[in-house]
PDB file of N, CA and C in Angstrom:
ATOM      1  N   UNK A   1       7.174   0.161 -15.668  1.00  0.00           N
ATOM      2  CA  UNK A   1       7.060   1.260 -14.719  1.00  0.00           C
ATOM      3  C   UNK A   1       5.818   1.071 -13.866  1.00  0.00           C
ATOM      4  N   UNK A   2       6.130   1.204 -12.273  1.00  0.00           N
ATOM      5  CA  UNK A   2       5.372   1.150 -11.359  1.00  0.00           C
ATOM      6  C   UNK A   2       3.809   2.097 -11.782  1.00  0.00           C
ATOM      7  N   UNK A   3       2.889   1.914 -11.338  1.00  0.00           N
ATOM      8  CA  UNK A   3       1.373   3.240 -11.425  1.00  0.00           C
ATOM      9  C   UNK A   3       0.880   3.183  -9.868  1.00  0.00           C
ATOM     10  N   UNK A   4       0.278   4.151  -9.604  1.00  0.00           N
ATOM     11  CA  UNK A   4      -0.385   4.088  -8.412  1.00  0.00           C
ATOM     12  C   UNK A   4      -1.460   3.278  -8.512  1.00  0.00           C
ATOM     13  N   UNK A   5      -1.827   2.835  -7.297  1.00  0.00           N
ATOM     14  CA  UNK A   5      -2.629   1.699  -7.696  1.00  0.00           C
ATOM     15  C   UNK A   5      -2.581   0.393  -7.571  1.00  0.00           C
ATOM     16  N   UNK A   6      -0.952   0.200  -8.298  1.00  0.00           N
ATOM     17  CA  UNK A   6      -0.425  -1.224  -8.408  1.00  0.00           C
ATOM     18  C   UNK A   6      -0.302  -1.485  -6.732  1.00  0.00           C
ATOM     19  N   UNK A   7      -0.753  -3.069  -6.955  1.00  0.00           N
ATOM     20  CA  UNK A   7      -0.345  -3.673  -5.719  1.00  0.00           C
ATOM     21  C   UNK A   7       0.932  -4.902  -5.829  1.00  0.00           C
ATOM     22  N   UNK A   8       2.044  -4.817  -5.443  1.00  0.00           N
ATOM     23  CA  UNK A   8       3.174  -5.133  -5.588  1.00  0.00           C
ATOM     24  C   UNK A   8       3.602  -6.263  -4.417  1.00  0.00           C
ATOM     25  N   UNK A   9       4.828  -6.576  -4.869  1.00  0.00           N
ATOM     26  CA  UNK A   9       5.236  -7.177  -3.707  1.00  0.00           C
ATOM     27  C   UNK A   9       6.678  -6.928  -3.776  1.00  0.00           C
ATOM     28  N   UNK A  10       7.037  -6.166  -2.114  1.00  0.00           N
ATOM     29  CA  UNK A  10       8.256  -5.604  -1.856  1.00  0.00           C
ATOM     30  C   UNK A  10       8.843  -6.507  -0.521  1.00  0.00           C
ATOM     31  N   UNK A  11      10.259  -6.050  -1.118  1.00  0.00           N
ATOM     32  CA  UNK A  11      10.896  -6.573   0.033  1.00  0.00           C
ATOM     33  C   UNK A  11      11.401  -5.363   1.154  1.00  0.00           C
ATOM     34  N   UNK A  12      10.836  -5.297   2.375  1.00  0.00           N
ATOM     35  CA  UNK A  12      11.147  -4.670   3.524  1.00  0.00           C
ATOM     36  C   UNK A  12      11.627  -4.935   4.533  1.00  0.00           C
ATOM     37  N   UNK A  13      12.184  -4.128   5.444  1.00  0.00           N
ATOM     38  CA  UNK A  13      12.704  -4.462   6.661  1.00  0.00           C
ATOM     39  C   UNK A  13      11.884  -4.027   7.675  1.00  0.00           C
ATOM     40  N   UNK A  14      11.520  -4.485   8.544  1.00  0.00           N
ATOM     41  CA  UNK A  14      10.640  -4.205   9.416  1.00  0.00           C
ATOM     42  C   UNK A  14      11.307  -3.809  10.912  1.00  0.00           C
ATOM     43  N   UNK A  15      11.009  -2.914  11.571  1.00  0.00           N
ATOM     44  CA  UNK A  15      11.398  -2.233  12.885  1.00  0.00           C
ATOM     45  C   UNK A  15      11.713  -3.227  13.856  1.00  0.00           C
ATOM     46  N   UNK A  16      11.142  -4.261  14.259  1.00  0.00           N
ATOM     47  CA  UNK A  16      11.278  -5.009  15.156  1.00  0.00           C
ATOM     48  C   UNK A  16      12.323  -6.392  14.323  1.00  0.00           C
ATOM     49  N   UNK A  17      12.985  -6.155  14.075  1.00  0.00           N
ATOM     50  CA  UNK A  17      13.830  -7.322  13.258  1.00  0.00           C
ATOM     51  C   UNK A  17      14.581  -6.756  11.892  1.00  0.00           C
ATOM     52  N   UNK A  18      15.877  -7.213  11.996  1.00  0.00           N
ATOM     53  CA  UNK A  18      17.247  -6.985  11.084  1.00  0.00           C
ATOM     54  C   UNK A  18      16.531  -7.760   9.829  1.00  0.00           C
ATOM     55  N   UNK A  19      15.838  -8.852   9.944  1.00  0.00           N
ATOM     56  CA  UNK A  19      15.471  -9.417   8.969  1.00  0.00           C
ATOM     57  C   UNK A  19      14.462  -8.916   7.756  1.00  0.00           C
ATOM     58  N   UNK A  20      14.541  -8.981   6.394  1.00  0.00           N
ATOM     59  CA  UNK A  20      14.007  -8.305   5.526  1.00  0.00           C
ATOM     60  C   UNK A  20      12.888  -9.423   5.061  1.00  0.00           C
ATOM     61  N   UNK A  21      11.711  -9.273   4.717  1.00  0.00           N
ATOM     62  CA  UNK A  21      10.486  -9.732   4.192  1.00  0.00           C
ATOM     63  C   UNK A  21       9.720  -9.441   3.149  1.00  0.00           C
ATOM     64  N   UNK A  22       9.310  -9.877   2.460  1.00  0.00           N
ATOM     65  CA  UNK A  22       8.472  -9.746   1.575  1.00  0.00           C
ATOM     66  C   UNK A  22       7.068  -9.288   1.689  1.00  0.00           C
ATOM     67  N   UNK A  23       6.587  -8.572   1.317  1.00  0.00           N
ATOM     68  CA  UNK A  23       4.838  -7.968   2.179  1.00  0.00           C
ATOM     69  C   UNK A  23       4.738  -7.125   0.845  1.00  0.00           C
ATOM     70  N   UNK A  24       3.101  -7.369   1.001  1.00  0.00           N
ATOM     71  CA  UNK A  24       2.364  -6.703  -0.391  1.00  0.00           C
ATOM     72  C   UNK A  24       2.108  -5.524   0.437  1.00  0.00           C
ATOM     73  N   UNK A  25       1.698  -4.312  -0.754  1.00  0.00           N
ATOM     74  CA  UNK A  25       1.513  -3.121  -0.381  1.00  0.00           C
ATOM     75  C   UNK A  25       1.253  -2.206  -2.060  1.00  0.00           C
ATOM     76  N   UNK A  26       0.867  -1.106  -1.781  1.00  0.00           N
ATOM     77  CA  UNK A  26      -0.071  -0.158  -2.925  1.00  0.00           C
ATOM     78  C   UNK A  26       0.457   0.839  -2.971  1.00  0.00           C
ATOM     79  N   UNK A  27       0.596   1.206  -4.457  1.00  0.00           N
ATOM     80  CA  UNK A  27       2.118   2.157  -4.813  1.00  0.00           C
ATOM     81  C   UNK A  27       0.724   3.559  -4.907  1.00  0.00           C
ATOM     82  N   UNK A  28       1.476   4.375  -3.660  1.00  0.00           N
ATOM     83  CA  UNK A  28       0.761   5.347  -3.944  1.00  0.00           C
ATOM     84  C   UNK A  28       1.342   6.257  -5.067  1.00  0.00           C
ATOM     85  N   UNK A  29       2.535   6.527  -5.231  1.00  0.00           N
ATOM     86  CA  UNK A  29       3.567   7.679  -6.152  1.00  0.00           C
ATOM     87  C   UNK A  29       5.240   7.229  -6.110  1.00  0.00           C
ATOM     88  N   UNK A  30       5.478   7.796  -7.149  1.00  0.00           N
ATOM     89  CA  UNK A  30       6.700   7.456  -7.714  1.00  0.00           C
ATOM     90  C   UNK A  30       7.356   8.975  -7.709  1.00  0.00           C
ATOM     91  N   UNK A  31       8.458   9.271  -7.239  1.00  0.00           N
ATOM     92  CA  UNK A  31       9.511  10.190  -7.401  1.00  0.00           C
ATOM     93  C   UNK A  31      10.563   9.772  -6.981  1.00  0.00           C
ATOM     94  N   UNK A  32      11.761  10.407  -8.545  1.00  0.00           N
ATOM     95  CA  UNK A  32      13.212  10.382  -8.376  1.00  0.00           C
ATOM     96  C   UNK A  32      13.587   8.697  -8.485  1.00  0.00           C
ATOM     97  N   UNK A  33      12.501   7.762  -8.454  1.00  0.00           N
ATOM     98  CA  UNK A  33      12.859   6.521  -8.516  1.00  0.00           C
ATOM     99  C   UNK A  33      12.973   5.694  -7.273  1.00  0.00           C
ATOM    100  N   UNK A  34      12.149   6.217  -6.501  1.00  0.00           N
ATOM    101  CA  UNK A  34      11.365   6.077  -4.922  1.00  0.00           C
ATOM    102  C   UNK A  34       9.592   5.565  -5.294  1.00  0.00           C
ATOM    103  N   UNK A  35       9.340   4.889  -4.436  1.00  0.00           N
ATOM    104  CA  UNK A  35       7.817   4.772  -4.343  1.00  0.00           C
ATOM    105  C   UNK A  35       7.379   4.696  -3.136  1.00  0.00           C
ATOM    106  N   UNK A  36       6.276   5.690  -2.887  1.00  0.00           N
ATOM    107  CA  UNK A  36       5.751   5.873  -1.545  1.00  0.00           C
ATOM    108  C   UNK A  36       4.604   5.068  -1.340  1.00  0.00           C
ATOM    109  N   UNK A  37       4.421   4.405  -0.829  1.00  0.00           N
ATOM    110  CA  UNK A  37       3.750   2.919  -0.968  1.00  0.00           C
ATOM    111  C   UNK A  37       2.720   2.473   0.617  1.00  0.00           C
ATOM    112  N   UNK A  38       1.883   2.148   0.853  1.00  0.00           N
ATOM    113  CA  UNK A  38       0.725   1.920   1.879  1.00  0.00           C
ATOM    114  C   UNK A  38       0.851   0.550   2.056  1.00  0.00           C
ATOM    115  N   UNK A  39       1.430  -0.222   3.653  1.00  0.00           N
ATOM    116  CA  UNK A  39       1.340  -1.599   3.393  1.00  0.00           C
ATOM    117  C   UNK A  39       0.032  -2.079   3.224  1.00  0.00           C
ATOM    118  N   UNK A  40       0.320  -3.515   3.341  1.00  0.00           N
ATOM    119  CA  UNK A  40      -0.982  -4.701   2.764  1.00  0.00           C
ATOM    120  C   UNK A  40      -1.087  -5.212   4.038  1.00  0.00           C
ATOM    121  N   UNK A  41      -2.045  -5.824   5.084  1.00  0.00           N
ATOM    122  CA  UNK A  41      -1.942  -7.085   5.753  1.00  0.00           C
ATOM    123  C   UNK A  41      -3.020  -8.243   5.749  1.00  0.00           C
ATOM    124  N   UNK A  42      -2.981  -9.352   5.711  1.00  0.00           N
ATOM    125  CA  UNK A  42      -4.176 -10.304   5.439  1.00  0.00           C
ATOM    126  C   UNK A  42      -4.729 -10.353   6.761  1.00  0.00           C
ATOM    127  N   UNK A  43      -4.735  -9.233   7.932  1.00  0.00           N
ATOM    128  CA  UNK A  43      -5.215  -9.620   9.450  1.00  0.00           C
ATOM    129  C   UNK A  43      -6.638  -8.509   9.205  1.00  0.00           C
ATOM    130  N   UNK A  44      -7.468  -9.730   9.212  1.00  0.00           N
ATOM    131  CA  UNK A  44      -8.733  -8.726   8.940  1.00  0.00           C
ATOM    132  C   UNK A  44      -9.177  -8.007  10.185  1.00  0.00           C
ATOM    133  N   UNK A  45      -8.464  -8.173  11.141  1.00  0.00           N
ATOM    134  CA  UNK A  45      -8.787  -7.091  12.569  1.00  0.00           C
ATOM    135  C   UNK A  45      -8.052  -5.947  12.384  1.00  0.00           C
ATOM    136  N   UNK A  46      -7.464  -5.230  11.370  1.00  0.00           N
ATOM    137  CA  UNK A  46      -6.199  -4.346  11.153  1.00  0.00           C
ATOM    138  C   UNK A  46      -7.866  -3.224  10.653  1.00  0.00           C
ATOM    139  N   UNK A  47      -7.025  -2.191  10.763  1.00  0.00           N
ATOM    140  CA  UNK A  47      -8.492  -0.923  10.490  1.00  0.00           C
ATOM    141  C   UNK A  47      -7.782  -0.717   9.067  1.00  0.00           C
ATOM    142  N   UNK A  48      -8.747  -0.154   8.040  1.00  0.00           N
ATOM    143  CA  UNK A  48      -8.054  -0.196   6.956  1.00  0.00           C
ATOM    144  C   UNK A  48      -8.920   0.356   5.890  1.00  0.00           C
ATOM    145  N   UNK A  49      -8.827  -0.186   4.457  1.00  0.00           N
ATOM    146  CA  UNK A  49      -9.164  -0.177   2.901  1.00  0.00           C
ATOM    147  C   UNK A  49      -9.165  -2.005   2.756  1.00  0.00           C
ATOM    148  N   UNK A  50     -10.717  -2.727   2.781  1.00  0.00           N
ATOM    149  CA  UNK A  50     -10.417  -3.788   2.384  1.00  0.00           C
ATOM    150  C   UNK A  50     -10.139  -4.159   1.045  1.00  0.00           C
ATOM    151  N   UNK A  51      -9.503  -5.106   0.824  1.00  0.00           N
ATOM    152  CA  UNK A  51      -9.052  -5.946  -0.336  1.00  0.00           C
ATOM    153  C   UNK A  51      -9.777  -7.142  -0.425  1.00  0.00           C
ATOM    154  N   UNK A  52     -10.348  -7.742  -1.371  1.00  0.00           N
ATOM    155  CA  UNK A  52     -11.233  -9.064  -1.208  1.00  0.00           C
ATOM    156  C   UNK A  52     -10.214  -9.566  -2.928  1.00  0.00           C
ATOM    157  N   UNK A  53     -10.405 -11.053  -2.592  1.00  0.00           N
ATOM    158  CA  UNK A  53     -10.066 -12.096  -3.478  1.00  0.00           C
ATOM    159  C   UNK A  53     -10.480 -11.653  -5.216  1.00  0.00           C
ATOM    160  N   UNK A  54     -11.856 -11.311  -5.301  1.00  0.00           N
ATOM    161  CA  UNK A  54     -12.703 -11.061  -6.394  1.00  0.00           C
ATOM    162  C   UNK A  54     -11.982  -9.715  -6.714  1.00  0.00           C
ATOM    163  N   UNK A  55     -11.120  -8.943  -6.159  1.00  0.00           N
ATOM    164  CA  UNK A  55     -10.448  -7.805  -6.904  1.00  0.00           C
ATOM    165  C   UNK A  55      -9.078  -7.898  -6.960  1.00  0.00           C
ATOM    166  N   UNK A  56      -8.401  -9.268  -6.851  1.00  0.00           N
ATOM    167  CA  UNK A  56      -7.136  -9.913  -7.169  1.00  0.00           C
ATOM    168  C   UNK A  56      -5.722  -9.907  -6.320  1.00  0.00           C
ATOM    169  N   UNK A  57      -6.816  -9.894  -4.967  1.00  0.00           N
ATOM    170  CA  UNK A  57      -5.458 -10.102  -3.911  1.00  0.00           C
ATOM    171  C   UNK A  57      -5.711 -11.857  -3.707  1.00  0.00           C
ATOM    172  N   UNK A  58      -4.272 -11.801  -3.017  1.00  0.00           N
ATOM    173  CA  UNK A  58      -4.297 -13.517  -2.694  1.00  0.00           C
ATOM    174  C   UNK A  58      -5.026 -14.153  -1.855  1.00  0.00           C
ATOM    175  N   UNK A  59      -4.577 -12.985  -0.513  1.00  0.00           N
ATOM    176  CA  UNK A  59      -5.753 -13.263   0.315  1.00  0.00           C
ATOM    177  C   UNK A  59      -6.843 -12.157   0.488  1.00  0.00           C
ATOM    178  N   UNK A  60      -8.369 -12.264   0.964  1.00  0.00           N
ATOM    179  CA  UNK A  60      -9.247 -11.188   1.813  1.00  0.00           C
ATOM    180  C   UNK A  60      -8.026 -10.474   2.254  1.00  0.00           C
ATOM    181  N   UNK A  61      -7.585  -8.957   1.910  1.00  0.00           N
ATOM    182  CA  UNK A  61      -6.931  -8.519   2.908  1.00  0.00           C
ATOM    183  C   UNK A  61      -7.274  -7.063   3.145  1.00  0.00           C
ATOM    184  N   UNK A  62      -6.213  -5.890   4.211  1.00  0.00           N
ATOM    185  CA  UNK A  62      -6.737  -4.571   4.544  1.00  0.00           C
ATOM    186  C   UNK A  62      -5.372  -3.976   3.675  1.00  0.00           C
ATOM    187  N   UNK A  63      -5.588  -2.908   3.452  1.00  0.00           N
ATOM    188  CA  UNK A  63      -4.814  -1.602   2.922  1.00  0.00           C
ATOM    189  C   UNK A  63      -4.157  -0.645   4.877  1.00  0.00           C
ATOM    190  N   UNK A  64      -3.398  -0.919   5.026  1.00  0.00           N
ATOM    191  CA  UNK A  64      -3.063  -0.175   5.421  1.00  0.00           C
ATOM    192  C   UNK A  64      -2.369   1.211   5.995  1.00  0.00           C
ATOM    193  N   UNK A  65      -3.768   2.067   6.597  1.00  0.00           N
ATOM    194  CA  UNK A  65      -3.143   3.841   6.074  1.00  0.00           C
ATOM    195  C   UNK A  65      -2.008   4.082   6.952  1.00  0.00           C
ATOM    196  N   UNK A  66      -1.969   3.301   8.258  1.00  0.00           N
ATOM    197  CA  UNK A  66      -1.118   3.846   9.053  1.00  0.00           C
ATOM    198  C   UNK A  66       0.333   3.581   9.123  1.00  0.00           C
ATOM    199  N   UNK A  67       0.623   2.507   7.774  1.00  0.00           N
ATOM    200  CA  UNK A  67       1.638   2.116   7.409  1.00  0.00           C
ATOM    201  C   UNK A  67       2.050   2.378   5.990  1.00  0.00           C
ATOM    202  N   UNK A  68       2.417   3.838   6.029  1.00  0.00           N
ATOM    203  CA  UNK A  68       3.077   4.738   4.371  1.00  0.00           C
ATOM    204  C   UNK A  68       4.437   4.764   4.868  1.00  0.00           C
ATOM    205  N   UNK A  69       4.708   4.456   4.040  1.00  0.00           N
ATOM    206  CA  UNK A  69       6.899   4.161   4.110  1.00  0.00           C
ATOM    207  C   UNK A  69       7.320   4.804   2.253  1.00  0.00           C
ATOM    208  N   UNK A  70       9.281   4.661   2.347  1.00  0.00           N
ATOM    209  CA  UNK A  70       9.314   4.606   1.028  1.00  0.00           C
ATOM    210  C   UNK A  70       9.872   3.546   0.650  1.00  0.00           C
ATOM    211  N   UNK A  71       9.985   3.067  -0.458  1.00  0.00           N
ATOM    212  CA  UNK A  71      11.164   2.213  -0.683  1.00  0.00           C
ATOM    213  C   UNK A  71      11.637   1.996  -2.591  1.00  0.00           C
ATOM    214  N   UNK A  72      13.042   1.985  -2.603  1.00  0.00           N
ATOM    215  CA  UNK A  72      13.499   2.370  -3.984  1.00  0.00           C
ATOM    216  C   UNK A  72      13.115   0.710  -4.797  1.00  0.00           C
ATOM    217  N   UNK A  73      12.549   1.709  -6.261  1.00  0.00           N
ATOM    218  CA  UNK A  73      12.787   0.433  -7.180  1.00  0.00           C
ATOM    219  C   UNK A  73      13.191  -1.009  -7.243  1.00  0.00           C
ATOM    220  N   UNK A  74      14.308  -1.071  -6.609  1.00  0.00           N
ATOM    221  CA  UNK A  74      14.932  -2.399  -6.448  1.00  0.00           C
ATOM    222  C   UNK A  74      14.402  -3.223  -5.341  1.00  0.00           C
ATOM    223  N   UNK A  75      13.800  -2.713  -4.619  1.00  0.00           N
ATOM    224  CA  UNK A  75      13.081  -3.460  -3.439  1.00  0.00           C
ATOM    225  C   UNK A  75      11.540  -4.321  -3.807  1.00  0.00           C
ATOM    226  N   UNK A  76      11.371  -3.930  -4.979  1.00  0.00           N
ATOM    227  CA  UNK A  76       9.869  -4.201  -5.562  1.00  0.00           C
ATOM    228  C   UNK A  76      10.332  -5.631  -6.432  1.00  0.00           C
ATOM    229  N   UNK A  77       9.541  -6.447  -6.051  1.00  0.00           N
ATOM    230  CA  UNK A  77       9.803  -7.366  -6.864  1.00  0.00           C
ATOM    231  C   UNK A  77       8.867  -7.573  -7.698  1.00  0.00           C
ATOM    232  N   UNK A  78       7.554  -7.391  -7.858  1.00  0.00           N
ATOM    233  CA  UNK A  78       6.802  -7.802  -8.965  1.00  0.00           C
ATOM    234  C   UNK A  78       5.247  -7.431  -8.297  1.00  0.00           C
ATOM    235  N   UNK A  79       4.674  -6.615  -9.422  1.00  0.00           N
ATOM    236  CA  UNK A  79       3.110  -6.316  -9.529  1.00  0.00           C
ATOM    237  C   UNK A  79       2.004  -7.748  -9.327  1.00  0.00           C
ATOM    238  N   UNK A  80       1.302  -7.648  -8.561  1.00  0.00           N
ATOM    239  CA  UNK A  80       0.506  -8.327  -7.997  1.00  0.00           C
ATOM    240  C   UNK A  80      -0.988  -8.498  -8.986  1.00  0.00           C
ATOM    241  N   UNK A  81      -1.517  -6.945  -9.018  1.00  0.00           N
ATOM    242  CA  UNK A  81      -2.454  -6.695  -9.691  1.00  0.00           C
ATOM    243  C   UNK A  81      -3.127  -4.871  -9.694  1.00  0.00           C
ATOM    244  N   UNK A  82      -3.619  -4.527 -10.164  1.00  0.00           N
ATOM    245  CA  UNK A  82      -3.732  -3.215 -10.362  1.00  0.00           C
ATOM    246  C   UNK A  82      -5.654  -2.500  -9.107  1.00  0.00           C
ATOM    247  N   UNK A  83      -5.247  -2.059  -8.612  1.00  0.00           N
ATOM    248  CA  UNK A  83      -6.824  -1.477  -8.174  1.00  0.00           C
ATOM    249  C   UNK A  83      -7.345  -1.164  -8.925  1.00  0.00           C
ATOM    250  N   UNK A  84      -9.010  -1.289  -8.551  1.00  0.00           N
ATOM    251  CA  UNK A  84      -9.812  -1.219  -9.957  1.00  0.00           C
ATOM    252  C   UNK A  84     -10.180   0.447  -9.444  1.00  0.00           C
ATOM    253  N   UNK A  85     -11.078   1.348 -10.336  1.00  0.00           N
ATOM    254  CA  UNK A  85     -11.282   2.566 -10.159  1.00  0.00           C
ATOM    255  C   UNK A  85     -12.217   3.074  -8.898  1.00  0.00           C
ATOM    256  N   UNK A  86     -12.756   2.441  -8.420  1.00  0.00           N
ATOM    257  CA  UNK A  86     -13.677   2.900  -7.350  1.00  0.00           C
ATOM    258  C   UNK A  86     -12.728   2.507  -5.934  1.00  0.00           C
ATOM    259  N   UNK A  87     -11.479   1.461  -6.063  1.00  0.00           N
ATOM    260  CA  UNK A  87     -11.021   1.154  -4.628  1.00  0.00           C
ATOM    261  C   UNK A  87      -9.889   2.296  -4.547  1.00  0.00           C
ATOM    262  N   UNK A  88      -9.410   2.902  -5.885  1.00  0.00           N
ATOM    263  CA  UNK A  88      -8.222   3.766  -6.236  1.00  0.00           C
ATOM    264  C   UNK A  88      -9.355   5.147  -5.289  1.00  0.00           C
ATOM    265  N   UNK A  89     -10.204   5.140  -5.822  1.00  0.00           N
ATOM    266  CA  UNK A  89     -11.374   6.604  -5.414  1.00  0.00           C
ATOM    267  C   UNK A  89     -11.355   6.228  -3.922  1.00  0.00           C
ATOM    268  N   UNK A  90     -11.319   5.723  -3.280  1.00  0.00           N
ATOM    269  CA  UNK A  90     -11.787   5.275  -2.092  1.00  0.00           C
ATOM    270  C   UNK A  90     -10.735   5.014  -1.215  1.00  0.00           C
ATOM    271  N   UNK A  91      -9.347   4.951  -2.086  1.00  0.00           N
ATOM    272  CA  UNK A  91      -8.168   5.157  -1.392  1.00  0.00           C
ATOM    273  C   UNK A  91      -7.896   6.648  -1.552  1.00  0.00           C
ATOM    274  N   UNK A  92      -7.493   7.119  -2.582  1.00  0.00           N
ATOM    275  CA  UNK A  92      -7.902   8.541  -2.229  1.00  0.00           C
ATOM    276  C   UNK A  92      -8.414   9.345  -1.429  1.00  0.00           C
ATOM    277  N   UNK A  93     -10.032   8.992  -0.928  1.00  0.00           N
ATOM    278  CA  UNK A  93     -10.555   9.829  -0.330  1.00  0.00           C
ATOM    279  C   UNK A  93     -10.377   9.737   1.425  1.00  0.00           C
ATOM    280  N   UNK A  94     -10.072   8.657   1.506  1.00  0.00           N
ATOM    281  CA  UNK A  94      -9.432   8.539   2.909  1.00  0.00           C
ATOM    282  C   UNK A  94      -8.526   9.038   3.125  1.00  0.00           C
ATOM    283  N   UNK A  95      -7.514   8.684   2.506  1.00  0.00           N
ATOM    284  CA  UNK A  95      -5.809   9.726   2.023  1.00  0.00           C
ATOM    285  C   UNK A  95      -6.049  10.801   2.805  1.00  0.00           C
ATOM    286  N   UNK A  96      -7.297  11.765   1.833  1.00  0.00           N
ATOM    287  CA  UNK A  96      -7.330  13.128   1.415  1.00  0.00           C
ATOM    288  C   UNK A  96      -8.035  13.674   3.148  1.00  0.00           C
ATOM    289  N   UNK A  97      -8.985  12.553   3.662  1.00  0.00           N
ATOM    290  CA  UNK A  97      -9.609  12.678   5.350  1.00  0.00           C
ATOM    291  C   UNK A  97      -8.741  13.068   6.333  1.00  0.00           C
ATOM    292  N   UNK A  98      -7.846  11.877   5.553  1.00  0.00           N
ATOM    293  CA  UNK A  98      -7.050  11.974   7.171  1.00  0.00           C
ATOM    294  C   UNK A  98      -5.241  13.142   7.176  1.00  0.00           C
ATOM    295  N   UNK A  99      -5.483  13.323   5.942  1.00  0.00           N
ATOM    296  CA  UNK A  99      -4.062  14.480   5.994  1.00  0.00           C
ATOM    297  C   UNK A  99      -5.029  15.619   5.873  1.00  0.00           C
ATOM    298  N   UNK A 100      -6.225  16.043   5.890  1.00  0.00           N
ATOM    299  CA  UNK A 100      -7.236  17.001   6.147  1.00  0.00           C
ATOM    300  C   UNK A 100      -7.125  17.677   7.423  1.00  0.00           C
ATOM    301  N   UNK A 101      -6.536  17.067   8.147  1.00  0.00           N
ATOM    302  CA  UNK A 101      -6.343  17.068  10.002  1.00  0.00           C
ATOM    303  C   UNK A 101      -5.353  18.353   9.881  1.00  0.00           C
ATOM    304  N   UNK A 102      -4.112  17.914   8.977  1.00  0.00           N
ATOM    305  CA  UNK A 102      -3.214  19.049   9.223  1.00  0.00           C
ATOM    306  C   UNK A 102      -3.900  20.930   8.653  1.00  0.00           C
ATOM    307  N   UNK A 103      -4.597  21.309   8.154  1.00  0.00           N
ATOM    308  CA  UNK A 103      -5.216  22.244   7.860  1.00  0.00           C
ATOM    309  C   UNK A 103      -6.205  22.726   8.884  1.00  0.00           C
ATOM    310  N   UNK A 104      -6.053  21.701   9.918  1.00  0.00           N
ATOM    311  CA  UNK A 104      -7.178  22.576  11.263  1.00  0.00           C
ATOM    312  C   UNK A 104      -6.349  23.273  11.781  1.00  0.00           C
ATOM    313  N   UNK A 105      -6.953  23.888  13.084  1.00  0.00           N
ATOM    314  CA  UNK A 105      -6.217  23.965  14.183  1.00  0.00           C
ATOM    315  C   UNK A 105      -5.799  23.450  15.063  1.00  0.00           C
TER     316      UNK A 105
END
């Protein structure tokens, strides 16, 4: 069973192409057997949550917030490695910044 946290590797379809790909990404939550998930990209010009080598991505890469999608169970092919507790805190608290917006005016 998936945890938040985990960084995975799913297979997606992407907007600009019929074709489906493989791309890492960070399981934010699990419901009904869905996971709502934050992509990965290794383009260190992407704005983001970095990922570095020494915390068990493949490549230096970014977390990206502006890319939350869902995708079911079967699309996941296999756990990568788990976030350690301060990048999980730090994904969180950005999370928590930027859906903060909807509670203004």
């Amino acid at each position: 069973m998936l945890k938040p946290g985990d960084v995975v590797l799913v297979s997606v379809q992407f907007t600009d192409t019929v074709d489906v790909k493989v791309r890492p990404a960070v399981v934010l939550f699990e419901e009904l057997g869905n996971f709502v998930i934050a992509g990965v990209t290794s383009n260190p010009k992407m704005k983001g949550i970095p990922l570095t080598r020494n915390e068990g991505a493949i490549k230096d890469s970014v977390i990206k917030l502006n890319y939350i999608f869902t995708v079911s169970d079967e699309m996941v092919n296999r756990v990568v490695f788990h976030l350690n507790q301060d990048k999980k805190r730090l994904l969180f608290d950005e999370l928590c910044h930027r859906l903060s917006k909807l509670s203004s005016n």
